[in-house]
PDB file of N, CA and C in Angstrom:
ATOM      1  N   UNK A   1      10.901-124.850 113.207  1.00  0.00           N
ATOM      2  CA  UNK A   1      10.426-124.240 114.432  1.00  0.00           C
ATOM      3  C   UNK A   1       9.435-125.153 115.125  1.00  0.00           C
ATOM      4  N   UNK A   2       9.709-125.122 116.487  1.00  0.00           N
ATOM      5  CA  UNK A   2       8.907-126.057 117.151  1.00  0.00           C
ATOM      6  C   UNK A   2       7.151-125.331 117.481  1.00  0.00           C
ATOM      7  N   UNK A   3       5.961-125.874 117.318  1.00  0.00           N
ATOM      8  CA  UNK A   3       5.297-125.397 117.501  1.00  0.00           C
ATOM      9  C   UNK A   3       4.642-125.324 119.004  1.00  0.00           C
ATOM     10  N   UNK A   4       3.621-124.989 119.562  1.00  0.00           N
ATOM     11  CA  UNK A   4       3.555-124.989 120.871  1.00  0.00           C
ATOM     12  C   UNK A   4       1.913-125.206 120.963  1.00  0.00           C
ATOM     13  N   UNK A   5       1.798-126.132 121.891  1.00  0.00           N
ATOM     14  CA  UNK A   5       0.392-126.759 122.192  1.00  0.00           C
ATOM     15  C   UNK A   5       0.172-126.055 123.293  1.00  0.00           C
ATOM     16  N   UNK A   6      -0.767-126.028 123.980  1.00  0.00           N
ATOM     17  CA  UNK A   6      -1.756-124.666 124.883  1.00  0.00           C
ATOM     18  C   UNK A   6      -2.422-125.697 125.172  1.00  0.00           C
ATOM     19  N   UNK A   7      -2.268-126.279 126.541  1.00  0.00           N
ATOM     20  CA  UNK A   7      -3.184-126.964 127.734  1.00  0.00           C
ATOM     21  C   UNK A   7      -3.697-126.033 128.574  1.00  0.00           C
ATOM     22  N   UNK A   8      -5.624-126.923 128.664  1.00  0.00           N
ATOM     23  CA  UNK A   8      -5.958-126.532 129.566  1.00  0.00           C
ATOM     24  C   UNK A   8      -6.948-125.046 129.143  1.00  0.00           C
ATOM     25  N   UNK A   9      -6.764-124.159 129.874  1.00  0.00           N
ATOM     26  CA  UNK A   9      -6.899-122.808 129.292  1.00  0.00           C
ATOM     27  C   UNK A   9      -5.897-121.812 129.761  1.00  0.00           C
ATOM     28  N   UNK A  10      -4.753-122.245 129.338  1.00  0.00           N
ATOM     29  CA  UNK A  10      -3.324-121.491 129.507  1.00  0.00           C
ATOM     30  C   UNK A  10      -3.120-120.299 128.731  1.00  0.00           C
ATOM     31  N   UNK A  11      -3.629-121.096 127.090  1.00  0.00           N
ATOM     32  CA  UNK A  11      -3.771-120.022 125.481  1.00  0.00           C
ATOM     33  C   UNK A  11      -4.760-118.768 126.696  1.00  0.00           C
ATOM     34  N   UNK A  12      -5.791-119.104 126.957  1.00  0.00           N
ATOM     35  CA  UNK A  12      -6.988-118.045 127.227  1.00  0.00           C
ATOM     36  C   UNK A  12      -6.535-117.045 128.018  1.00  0.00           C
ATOM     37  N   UNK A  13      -5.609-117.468 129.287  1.00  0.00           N
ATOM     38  CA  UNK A  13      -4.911-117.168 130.564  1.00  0.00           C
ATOM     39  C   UNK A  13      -4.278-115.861 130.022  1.00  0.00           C
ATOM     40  N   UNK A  14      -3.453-116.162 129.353  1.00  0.00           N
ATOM     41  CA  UNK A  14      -2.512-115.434 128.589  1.00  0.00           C
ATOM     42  C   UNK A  14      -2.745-113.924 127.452  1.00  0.00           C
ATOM     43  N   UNK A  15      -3.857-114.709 126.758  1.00  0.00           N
ATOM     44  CA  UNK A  15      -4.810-113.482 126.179  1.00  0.00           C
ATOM     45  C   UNK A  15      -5.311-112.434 126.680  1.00  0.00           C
ATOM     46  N   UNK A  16      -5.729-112.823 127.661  1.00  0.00           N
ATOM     47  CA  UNK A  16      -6.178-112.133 128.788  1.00  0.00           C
ATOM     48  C   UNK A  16      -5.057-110.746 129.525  1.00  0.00           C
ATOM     49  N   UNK A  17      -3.872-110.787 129.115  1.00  0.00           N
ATOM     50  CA  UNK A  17      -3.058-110.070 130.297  1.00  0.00           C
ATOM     51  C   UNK A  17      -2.818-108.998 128.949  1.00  0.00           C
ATOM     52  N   UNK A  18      -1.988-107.808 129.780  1.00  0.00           N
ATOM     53  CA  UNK A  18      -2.196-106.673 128.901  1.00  0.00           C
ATOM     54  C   UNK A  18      -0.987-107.173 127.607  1.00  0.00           C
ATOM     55  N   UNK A  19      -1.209-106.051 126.925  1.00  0.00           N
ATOM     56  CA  UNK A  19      -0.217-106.328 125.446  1.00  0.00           C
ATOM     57  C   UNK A  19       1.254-106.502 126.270  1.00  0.00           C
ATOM     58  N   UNK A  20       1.976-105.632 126.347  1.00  0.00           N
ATOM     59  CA  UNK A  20       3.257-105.478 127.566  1.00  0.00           C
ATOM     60  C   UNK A  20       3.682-107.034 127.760  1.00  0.00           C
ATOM     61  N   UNK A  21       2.941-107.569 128.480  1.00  0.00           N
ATOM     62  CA  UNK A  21       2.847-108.370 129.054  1.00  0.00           C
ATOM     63  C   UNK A  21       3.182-110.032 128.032  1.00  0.00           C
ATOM     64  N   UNK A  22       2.066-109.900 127.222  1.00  0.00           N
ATOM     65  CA  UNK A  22       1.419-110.910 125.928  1.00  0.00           C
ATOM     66  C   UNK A  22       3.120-110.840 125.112  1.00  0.00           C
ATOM     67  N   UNK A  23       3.362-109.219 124.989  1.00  0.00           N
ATOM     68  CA  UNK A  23       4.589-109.191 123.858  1.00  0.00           C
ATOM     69  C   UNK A  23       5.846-110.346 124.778  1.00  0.00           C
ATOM     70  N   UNK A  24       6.012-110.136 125.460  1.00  0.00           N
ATOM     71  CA  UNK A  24       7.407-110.475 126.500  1.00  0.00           C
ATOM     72  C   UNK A  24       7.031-111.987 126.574  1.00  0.00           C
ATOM     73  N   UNK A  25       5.688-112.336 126.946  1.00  0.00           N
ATOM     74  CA  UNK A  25       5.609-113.725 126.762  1.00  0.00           C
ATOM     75  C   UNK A  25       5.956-114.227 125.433  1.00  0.00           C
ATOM     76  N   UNK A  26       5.436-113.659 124.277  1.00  0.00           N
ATOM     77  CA  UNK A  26       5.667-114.151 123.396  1.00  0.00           C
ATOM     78  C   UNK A  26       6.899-114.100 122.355  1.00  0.00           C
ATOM     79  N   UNK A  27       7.661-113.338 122.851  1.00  0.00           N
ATOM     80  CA  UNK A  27       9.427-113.105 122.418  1.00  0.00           C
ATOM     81  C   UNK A  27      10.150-114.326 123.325  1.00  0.00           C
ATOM     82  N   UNK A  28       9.392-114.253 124.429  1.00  0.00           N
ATOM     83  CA  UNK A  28      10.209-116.011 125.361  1.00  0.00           C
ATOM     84  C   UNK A  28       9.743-116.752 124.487  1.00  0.00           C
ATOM     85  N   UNK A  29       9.136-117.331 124.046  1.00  0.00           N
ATOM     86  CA  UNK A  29       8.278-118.581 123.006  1.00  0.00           C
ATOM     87  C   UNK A  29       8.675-118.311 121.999  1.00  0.00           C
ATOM     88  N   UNK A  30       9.214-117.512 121.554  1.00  0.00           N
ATOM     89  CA  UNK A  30      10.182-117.182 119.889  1.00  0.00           C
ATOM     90  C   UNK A  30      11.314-117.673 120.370  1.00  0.00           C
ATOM     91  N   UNK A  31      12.344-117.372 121.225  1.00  0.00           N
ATOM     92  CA  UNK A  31      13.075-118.178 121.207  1.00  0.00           C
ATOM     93  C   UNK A  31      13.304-119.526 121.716  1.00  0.00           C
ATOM     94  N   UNK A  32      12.223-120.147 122.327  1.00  0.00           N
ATOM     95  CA  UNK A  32      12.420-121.384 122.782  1.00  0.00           C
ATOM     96  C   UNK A  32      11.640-121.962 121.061  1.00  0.00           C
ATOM     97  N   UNK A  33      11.247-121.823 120.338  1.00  0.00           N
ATOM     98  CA  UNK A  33      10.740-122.363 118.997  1.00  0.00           C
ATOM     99  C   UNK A  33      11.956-122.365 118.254  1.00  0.00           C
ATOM    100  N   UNK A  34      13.042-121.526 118.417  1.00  0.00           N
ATOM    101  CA  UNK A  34      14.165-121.194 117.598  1.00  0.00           C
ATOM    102  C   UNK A  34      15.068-122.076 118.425  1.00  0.00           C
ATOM    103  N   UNK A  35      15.147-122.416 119.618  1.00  0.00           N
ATOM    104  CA  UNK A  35      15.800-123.796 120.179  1.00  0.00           C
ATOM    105  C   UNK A  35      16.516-123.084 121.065  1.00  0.00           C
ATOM    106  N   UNK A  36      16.657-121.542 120.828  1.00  0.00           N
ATOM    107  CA  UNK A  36      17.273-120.880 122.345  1.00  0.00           C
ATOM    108  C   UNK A  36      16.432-121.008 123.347  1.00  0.00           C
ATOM    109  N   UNK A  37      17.103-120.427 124.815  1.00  0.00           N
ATOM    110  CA  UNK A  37      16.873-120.454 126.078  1.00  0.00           C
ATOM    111  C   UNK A  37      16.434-119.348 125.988  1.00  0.00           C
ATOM    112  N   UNK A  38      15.049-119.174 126.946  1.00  0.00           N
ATOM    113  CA  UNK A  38      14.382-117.923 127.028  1.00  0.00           C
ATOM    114  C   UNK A  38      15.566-117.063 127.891  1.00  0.00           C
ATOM    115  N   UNK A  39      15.399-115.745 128.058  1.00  0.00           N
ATOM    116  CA  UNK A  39      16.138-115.033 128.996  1.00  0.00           C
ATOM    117  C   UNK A  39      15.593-115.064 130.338  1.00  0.00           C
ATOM    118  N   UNK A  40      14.460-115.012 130.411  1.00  0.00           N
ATOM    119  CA  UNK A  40      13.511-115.200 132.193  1.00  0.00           C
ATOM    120  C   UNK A  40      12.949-117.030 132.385  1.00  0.00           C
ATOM    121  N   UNK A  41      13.761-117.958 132.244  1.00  0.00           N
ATOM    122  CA  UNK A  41      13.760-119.375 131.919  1.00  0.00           C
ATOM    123  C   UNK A  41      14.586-119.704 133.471  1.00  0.00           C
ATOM    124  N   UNK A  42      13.629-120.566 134.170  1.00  0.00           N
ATOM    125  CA  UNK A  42      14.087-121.160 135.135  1.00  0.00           C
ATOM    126  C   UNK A  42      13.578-122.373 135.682  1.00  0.00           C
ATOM    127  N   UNK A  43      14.118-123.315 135.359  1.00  0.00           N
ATOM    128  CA  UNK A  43      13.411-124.822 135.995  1.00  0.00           C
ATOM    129  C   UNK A  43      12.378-125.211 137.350  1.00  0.00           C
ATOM    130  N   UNK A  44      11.498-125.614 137.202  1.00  0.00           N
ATOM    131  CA  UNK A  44      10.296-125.955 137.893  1.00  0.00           C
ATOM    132  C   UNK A  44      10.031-127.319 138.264  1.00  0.00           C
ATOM    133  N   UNK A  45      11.521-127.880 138.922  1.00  0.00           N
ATOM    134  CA  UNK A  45      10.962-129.246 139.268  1.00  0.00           C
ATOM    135  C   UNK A  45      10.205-129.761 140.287  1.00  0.00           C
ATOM    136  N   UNK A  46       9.823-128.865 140.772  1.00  0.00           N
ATOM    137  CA  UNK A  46       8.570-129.170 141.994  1.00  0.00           C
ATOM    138  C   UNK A  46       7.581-129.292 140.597  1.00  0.00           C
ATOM    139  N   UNK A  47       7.164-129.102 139.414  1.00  0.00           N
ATOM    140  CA  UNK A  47       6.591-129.777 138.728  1.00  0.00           C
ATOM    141  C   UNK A  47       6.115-131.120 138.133  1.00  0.00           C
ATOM    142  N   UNK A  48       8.186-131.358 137.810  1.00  0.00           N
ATOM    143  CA  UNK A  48       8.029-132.380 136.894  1.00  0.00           C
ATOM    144  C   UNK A  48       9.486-132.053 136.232  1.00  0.00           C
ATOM    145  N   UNK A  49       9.844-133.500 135.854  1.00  0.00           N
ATOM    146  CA  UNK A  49      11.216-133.220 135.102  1.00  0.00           C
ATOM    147  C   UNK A  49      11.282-132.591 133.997  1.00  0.00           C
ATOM    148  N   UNK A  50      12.298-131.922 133.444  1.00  0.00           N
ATOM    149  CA  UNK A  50      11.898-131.100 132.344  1.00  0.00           C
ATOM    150  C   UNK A  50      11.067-130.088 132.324  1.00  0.00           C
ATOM    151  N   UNK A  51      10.826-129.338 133.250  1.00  0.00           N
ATOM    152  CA  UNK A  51       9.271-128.216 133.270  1.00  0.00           C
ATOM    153  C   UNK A  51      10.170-127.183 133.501  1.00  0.00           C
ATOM    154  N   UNK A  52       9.886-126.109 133.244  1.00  0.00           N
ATOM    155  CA  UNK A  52      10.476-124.807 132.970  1.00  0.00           C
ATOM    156  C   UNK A  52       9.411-124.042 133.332  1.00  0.00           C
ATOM    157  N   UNK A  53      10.038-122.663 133.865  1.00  0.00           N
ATOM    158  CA  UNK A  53       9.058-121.131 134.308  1.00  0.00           C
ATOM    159  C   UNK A  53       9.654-120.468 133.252  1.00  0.00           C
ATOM    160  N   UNK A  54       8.563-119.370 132.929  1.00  0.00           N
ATOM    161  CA  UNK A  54       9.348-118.122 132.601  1.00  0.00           C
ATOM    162  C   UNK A  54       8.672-117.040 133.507  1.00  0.00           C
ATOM    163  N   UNK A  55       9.582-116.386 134.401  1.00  0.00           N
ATOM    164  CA  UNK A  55       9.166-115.364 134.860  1.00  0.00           C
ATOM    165  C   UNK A  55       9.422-114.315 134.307  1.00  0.00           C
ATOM    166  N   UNK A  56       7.975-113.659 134.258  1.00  0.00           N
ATOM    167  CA  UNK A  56       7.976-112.132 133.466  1.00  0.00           C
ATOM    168  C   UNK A  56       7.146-111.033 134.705  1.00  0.00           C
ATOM    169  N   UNK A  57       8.288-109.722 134.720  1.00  0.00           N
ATOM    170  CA  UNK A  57       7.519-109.289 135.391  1.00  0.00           C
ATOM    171  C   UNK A  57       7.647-108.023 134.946  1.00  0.00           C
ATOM    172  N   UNK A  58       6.163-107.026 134.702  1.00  0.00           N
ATOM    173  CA  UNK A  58       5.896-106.281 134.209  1.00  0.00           C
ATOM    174  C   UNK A  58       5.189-105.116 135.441  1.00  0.00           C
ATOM    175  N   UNK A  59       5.137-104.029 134.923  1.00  0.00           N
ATOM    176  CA  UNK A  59       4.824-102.455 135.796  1.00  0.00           C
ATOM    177  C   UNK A  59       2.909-103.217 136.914  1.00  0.00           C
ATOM    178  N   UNK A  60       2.493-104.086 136.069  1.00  0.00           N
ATOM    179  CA  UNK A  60       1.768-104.512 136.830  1.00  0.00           C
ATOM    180  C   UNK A  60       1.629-105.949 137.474  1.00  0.00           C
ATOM    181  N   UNK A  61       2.507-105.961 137.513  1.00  0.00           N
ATOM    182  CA  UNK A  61       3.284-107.448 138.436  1.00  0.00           C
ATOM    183  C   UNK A  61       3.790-108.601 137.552  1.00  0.00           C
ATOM    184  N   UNK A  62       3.881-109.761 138.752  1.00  0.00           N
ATOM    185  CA  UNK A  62       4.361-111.135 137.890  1.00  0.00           C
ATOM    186  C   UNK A  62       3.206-112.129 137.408  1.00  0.00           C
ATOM    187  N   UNK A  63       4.224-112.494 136.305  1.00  0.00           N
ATOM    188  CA  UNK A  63       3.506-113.544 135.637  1.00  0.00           C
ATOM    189  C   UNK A  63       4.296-114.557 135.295  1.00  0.00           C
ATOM    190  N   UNK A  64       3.528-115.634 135.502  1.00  0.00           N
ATOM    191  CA  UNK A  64       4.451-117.211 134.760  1.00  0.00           C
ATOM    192  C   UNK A  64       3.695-118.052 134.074  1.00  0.00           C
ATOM    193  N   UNK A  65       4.599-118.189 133.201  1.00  0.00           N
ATOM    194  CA  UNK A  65       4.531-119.815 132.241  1.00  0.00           C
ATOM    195  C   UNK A  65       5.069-120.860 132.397  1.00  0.00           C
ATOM    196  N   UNK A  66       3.697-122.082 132.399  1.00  0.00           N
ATOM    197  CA  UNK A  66       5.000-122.926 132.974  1.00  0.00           C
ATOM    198  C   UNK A  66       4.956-124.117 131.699  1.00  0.00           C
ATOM    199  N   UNK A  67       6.122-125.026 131.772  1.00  0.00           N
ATOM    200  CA  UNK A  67       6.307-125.367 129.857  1.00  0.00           C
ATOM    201  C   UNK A  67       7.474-126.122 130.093  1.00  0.00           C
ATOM    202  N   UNK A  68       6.532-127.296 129.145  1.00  0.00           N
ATOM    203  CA  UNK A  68       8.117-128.352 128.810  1.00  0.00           C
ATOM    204  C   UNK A  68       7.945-128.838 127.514  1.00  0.00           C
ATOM    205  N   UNK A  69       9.490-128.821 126.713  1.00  0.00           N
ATOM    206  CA  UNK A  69       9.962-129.011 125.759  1.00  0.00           C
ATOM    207  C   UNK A  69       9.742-130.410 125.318  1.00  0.00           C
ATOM    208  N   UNK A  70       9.472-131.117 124.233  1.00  0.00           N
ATOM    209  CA  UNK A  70       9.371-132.401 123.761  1.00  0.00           C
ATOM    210  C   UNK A  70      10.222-132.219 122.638  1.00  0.00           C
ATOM    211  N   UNK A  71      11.558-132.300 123.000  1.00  0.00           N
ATOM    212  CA  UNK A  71      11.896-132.567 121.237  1.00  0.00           C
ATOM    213  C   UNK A  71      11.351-133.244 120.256  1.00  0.00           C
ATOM    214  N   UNK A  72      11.838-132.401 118.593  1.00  0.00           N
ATOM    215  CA  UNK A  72      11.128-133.017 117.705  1.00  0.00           C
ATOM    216  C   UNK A  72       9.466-133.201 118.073  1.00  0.00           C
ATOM    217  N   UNK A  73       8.963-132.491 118.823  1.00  0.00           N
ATOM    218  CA  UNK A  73       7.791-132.391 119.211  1.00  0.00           C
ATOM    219  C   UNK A  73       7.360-131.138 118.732  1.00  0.00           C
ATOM    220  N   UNK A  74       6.814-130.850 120.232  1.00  0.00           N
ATOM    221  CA  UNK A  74       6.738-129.084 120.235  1.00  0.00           C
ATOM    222  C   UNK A  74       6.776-129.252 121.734  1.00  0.00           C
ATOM    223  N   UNK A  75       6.416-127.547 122.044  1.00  0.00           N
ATOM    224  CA  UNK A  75       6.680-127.123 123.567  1.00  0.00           C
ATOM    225  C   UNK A  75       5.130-127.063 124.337  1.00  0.00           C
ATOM    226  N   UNK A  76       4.902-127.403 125.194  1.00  0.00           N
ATOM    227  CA  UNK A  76       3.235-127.844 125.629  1.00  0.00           C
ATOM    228  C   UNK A  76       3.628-126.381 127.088  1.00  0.00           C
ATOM    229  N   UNK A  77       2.657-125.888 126.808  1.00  0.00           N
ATOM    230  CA  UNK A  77       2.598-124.523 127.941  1.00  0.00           C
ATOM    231  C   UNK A  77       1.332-125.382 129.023  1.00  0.00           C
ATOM    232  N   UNK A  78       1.855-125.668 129.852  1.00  0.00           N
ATOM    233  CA  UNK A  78       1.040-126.175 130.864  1.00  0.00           C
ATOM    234  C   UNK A  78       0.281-125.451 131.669  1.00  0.00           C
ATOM    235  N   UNK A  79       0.481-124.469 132.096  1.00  0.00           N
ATOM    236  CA  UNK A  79      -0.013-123.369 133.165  1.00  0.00           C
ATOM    237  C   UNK A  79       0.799-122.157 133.085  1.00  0.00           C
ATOM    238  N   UNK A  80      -0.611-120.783 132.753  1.00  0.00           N
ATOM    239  CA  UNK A  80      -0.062-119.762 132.794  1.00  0.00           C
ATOM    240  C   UNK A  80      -1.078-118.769 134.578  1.00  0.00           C
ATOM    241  N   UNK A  81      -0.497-118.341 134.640  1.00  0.00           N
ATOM    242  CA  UNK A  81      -1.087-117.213 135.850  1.00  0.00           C
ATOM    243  C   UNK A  81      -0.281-116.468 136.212  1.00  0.00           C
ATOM    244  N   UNK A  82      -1.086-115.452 136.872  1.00  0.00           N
ATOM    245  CA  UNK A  82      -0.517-113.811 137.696  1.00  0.00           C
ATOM    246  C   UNK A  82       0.172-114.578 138.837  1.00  0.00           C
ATOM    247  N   UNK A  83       0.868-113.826 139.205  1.00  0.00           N
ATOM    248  CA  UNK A  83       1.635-114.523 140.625  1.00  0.00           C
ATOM    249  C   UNK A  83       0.947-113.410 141.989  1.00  0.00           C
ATOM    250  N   UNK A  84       0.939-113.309 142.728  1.00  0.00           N
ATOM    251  CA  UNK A  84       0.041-112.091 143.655  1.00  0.00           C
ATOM    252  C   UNK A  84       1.047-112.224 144.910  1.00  0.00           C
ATOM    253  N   UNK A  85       1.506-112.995 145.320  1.00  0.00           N
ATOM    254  CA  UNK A  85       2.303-113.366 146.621  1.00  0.00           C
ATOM    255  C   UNK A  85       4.142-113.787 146.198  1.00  0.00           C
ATOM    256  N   UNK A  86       5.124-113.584 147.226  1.00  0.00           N
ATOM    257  CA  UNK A  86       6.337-114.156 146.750  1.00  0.00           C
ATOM    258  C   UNK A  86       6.417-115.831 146.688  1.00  0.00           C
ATOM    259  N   UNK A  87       5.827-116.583 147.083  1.00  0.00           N
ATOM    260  CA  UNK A  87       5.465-117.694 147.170  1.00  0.00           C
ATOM    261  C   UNK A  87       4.636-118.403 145.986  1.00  0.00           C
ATOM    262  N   UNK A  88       4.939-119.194 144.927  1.00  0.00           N
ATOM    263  CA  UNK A  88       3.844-119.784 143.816  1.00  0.00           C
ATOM    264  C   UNK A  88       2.980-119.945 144.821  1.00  0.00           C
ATOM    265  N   UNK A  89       1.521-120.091 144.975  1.00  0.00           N
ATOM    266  CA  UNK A  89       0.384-121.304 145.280  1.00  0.00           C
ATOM    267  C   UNK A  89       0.710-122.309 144.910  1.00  0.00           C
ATOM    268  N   UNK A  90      -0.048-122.913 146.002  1.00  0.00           N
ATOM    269  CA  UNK A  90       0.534-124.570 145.988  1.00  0.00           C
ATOM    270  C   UNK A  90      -1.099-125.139 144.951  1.00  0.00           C
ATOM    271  N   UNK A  91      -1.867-123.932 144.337  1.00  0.00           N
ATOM    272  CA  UNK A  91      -3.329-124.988 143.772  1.00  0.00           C
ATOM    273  C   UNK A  91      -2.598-124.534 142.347  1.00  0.00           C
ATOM    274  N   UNK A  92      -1.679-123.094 141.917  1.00  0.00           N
ATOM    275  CA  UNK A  92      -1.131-123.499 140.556  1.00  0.00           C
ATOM    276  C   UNK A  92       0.236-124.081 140.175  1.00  0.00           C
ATOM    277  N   UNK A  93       0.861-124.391 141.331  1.00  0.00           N
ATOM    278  CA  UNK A  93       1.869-125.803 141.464  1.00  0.00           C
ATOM    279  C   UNK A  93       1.056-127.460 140.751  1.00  0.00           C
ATOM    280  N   UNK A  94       0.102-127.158 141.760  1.00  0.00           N
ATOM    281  CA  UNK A  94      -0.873-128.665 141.534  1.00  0.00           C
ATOM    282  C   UNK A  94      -1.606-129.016 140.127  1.00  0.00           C
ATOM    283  N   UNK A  95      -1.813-127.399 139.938  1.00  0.00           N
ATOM    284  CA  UNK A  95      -2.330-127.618 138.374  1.00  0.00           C
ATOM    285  C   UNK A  95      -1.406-128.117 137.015  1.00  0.00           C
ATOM    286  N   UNK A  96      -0.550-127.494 137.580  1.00  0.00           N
ATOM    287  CA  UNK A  96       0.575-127.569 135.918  1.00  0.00           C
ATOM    288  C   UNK A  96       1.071-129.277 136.318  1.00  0.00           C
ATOM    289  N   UNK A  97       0.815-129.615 138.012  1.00  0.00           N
ATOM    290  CA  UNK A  97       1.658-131.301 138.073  1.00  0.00           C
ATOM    291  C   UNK A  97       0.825-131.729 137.319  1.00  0.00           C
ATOM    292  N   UNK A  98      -0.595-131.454 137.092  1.00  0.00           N
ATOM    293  CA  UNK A  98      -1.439-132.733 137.002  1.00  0.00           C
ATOM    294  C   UNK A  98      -1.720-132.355 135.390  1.00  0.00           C
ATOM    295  N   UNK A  99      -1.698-131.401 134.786  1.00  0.00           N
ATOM    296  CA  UNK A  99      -0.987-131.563 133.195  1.00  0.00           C
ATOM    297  C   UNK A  99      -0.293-131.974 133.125  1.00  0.00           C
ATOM    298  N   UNK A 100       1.008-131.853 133.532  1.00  0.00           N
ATOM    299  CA  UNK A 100       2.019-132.462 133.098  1.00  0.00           C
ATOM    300  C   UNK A 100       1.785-134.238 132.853  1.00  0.00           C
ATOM    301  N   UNK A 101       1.305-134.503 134.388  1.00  0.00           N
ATOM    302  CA  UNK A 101       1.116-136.138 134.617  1.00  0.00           C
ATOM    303  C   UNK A 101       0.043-136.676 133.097  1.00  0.00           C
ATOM    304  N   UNK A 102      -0.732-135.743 133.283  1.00  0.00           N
ATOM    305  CA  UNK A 102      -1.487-136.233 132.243  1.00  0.00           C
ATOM    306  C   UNK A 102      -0.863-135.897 130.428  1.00  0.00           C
ATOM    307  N   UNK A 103       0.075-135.138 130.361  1.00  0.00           N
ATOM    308  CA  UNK A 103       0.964-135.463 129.105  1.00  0.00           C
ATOM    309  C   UNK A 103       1.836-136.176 128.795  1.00  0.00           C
ATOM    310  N   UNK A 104       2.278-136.704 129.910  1.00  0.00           N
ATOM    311  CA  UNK A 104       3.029-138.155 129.867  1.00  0.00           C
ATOM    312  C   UNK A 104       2.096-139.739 130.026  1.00  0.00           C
ATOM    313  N   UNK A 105       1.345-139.483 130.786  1.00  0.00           N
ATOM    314  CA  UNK A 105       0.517-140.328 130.757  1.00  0.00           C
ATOM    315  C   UNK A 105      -0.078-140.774 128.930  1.00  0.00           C
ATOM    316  N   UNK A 106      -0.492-138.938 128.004  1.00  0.00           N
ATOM    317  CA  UNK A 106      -0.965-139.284 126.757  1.00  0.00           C
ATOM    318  C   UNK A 106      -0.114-140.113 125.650  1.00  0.00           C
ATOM    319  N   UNK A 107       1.216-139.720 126.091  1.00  0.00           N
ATOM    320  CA  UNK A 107       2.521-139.599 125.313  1.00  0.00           C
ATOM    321  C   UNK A 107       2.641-141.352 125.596  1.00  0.00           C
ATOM    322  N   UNK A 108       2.652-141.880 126.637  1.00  0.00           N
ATOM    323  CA  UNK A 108       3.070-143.353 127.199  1.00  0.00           C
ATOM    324  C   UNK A 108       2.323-144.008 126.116  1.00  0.00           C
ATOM    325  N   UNK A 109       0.964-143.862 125.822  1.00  0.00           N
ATOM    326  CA  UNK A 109       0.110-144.753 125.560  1.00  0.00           C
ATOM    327  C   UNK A 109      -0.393-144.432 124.023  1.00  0.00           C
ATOM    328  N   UNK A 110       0.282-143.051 123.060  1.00  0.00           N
ATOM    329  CA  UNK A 110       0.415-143.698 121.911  1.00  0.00           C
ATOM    330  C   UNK A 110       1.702-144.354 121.155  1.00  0.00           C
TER     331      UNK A 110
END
């Protein structure tokens, strides 16, 4: 099973939202550890290649994860947040680019 690294304060983000919520996120992350495709899994390349959403949306709105796979790695959760508008924000677009940039950037240079 692949394990999953928590950039940033994504882990905290996440803690934070009700159980409902926490469970559904965390049955998507059971199966992407088990090497399946989440069921609410949809590519995020206004991110970055390889970056994935999961949209979850629950009795008190949406939420996303956003996350890319490293084989033989693990799965790095880049940015989690509430969604409030039909439109992502373009400041938690910007956030998960500039994790990302900076996990390839870490990855290049060991």
């Amino acid at each position: 099973m692949l394990e999953i690294g928590w950039l940033g304060d994504s882990l905290a983000v996440v803690r934070g939202y009700s159980e409902a919520v926490r469970r559904t996120i965390g049955s998507e992350l059971r199966l992407l550890q088990s090497g399946e495709r989440p069921l609410h899994a949809r590519p995020l390349k206004t991110v970055g290649r390889g970056v994935w959403e999961l949209k979850i949306s629950e009795a008190e709105g949406q939420f996303r994860v956003v996350y890319v796979v490293r084989r033989n790695d693990r799965i790095y959760v880049l940015h989690a947040f509430q969604k409030k508008a039909n439109k992502t924000p373009k400041p938690d677009v910007e956030l998960a680019r500039k994790r990302f940039r900076e996990l390839v950037q870490e990855r290049k240079q060991s």
